[in-house]
N, C-alpha and C. Protein backbone atom coordinates (compact mmCIF):
# COMPACT_ATOMS: atom_id res chain seq x y z
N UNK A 1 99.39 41.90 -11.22
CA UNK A 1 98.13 42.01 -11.96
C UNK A 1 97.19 42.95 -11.20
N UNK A 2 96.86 43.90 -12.03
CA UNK A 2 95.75 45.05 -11.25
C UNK A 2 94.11 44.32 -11.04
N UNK A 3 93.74 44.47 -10.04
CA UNK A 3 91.81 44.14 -10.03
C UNK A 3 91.07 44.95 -10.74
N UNK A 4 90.15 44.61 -11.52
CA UNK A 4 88.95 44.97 -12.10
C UNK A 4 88.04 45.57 -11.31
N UNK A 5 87.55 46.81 -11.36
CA UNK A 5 87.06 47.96 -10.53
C UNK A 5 86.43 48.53 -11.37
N UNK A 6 84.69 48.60 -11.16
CA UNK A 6 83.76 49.45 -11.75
C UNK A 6 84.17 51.06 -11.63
N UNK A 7 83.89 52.12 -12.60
CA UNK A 7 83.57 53.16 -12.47
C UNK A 7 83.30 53.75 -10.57
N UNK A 8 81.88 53.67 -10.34
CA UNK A 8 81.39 53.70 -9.45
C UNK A 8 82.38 53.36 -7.72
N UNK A 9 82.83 51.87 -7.77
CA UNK A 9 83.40 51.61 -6.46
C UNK A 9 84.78 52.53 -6.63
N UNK A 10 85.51 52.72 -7.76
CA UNK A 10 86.97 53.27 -8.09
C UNK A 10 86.57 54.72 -6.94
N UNK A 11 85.67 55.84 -7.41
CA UNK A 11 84.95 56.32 -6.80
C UNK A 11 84.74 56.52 -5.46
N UNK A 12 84.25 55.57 -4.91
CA UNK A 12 83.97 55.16 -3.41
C UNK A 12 85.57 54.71 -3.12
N UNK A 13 86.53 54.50 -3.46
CA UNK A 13 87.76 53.83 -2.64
C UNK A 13 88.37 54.97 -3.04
N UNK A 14 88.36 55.59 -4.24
CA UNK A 14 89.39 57.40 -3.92
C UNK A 14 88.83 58.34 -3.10
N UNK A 15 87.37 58.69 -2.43
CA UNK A 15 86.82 59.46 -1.74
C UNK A 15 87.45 59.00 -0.28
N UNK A 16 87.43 57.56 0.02
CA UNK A 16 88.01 57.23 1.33
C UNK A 16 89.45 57.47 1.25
N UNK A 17 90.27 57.33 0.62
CA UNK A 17 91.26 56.89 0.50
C UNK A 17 92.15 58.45 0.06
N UNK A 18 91.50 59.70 -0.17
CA UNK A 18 91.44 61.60 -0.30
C UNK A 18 91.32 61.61 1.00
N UNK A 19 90.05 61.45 1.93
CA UNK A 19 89.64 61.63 2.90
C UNK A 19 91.11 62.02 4.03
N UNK A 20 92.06 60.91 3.81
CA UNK A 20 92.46 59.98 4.54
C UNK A 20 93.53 60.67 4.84
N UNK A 21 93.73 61.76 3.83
CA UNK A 21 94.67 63.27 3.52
C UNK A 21 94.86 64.17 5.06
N UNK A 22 95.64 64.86 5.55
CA UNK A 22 95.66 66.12 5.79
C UNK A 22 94.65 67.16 5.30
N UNK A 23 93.81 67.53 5.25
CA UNK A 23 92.75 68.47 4.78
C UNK A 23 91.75 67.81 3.90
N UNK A 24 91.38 66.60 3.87
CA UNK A 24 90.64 65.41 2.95
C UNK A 24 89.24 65.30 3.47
N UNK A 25 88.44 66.24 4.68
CA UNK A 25 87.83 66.15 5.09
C UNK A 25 86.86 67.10 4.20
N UNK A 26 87.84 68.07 3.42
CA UNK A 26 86.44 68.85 2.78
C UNK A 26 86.09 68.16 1.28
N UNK A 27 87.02 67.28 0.81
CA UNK A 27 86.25 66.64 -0.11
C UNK A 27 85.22 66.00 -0.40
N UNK A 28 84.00 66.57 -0.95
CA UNK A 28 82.76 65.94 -0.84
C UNK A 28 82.04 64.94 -2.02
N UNK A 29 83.02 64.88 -2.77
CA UNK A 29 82.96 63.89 -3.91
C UNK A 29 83.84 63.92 -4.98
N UNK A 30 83.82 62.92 -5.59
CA UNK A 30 84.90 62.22 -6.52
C UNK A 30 84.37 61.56 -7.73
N UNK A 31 84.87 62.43 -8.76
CA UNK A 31 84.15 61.30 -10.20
C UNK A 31 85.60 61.13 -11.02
N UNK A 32 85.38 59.73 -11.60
CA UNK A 32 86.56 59.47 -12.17
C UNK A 32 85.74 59.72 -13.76
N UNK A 33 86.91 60.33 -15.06
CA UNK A 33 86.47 61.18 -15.67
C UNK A 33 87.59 60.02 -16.66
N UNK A 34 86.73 59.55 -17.43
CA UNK A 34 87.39 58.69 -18.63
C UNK A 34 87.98 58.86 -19.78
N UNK A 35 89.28 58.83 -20.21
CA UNK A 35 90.10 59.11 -21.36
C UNK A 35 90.64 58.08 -21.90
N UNK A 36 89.71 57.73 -23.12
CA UNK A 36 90.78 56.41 -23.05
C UNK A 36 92.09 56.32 -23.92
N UNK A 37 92.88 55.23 -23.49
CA UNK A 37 92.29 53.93 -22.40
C UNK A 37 92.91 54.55 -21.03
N UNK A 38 92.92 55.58 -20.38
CA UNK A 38 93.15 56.33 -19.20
C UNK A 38 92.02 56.70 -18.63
N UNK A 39 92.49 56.98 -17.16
CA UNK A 39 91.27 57.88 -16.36
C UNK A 39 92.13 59.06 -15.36
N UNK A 40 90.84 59.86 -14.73
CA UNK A 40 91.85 60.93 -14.20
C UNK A 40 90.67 60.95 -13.03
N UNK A 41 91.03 61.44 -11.74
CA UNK A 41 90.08 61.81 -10.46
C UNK A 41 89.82 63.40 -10.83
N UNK A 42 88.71 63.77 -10.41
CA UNK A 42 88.10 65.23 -10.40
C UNK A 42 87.49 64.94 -8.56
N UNK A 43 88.02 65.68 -8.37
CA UNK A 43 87.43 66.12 -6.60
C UNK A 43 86.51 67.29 -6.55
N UNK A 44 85.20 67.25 -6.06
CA UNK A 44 84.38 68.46 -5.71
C UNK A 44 84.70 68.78 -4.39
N UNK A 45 85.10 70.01 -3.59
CA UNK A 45 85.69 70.40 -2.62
C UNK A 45 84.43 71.52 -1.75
N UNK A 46 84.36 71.41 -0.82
CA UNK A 46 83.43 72.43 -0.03
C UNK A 46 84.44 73.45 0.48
N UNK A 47 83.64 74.80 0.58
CA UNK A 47 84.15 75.36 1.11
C UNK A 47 85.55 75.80 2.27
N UNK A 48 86.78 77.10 2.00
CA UNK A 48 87.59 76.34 3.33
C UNK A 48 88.76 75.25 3.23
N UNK A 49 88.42 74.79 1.79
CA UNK A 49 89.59 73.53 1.49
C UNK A 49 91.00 74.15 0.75
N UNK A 50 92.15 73.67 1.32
CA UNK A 50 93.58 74.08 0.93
C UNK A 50 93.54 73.36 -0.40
N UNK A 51 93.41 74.07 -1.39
CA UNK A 51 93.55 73.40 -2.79
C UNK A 51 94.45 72.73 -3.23
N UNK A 52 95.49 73.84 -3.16
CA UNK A 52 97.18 72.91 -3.18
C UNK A 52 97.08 71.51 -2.31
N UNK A 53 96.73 71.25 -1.21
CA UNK A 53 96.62 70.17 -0.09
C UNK A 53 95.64 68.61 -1.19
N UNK A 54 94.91 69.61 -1.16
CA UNK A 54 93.83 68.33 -1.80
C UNK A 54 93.91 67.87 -3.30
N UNK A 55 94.91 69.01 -4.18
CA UNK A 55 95.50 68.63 -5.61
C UNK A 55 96.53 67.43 -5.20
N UNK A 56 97.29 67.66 -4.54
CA UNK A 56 98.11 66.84 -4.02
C UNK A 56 97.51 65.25 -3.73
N UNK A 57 96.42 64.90 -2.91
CA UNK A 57 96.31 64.34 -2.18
C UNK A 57 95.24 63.55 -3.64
N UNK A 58 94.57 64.28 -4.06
CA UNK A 58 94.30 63.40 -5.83
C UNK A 58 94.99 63.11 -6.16
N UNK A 59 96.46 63.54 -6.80
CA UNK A 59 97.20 63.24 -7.02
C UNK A 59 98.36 61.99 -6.93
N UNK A 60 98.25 61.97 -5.71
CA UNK A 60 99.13 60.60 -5.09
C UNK A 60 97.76 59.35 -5.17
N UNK A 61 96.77 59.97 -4.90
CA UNK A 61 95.13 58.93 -4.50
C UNK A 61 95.55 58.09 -5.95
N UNK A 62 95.26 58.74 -7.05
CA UNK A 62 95.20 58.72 -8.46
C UNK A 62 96.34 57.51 -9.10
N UNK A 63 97.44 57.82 -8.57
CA UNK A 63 98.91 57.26 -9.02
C UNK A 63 98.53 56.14 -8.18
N UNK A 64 98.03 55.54 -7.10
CA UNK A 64 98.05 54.40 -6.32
C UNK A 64 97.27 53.46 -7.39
N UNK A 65 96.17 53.88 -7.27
CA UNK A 65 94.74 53.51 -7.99
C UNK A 65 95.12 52.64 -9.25
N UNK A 66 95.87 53.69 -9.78
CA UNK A 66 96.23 53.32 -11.42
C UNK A 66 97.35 52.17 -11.32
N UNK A 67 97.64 51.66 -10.16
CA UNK A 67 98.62 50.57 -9.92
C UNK A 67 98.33 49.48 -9.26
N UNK A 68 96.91 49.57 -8.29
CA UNK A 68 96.19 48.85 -8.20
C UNK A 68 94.72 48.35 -9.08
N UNK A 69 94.29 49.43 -9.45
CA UNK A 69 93.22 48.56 -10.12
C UNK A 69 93.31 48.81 -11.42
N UNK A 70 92.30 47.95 -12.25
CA UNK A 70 91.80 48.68 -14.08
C UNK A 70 90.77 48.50 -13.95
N UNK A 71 90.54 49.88 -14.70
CA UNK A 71 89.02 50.42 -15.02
C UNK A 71 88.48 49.50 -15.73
N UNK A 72 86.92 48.80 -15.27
CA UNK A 72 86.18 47.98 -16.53
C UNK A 72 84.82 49.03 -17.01
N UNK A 73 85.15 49.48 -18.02
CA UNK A 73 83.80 50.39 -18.65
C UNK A 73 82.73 49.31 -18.90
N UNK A 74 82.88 47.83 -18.77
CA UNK A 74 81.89 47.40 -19.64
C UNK A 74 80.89 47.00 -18.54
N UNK A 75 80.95 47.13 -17.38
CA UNK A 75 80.07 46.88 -16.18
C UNK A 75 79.00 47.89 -15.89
């Protein structure tokens, strides 16, 4: 059974959890971007960042997420 996870904290636990990457240090924020009944990570990147590195590293962030938690829109 997945946990119930606001918008917002989903957010805060993929920014740590990017970070946590090989090159995850230039990610400077994370909005999760709603499709329903799906969601997808968007990473804002600073300057200097290996794109390929940090597509990646959404990527796997993203696939965890979606196996641990579900999105509650109604919070």
């Amino acid at each position: 059974m997945r946990t119930p996870i606001s918008a917002r904290d989903l957010e805060l636990v993929a920014l740590r959890e990017i970070r946590s990457f090989p090159g995850g240090e230039y990610v400077c924020h994370v909005e999760v971007v709603q499709a329903n009944p799906d969601w997808k990570l968007h990473a804002t990147v600073r300057d200097g960042a290996d794109l390929d590195r940090i597509q990646h590293a959404t990527g796997a962030t993203e696939f965890r997420l979606k196996h641990r938690y579900q999105l509650r829109t109604d919070w």
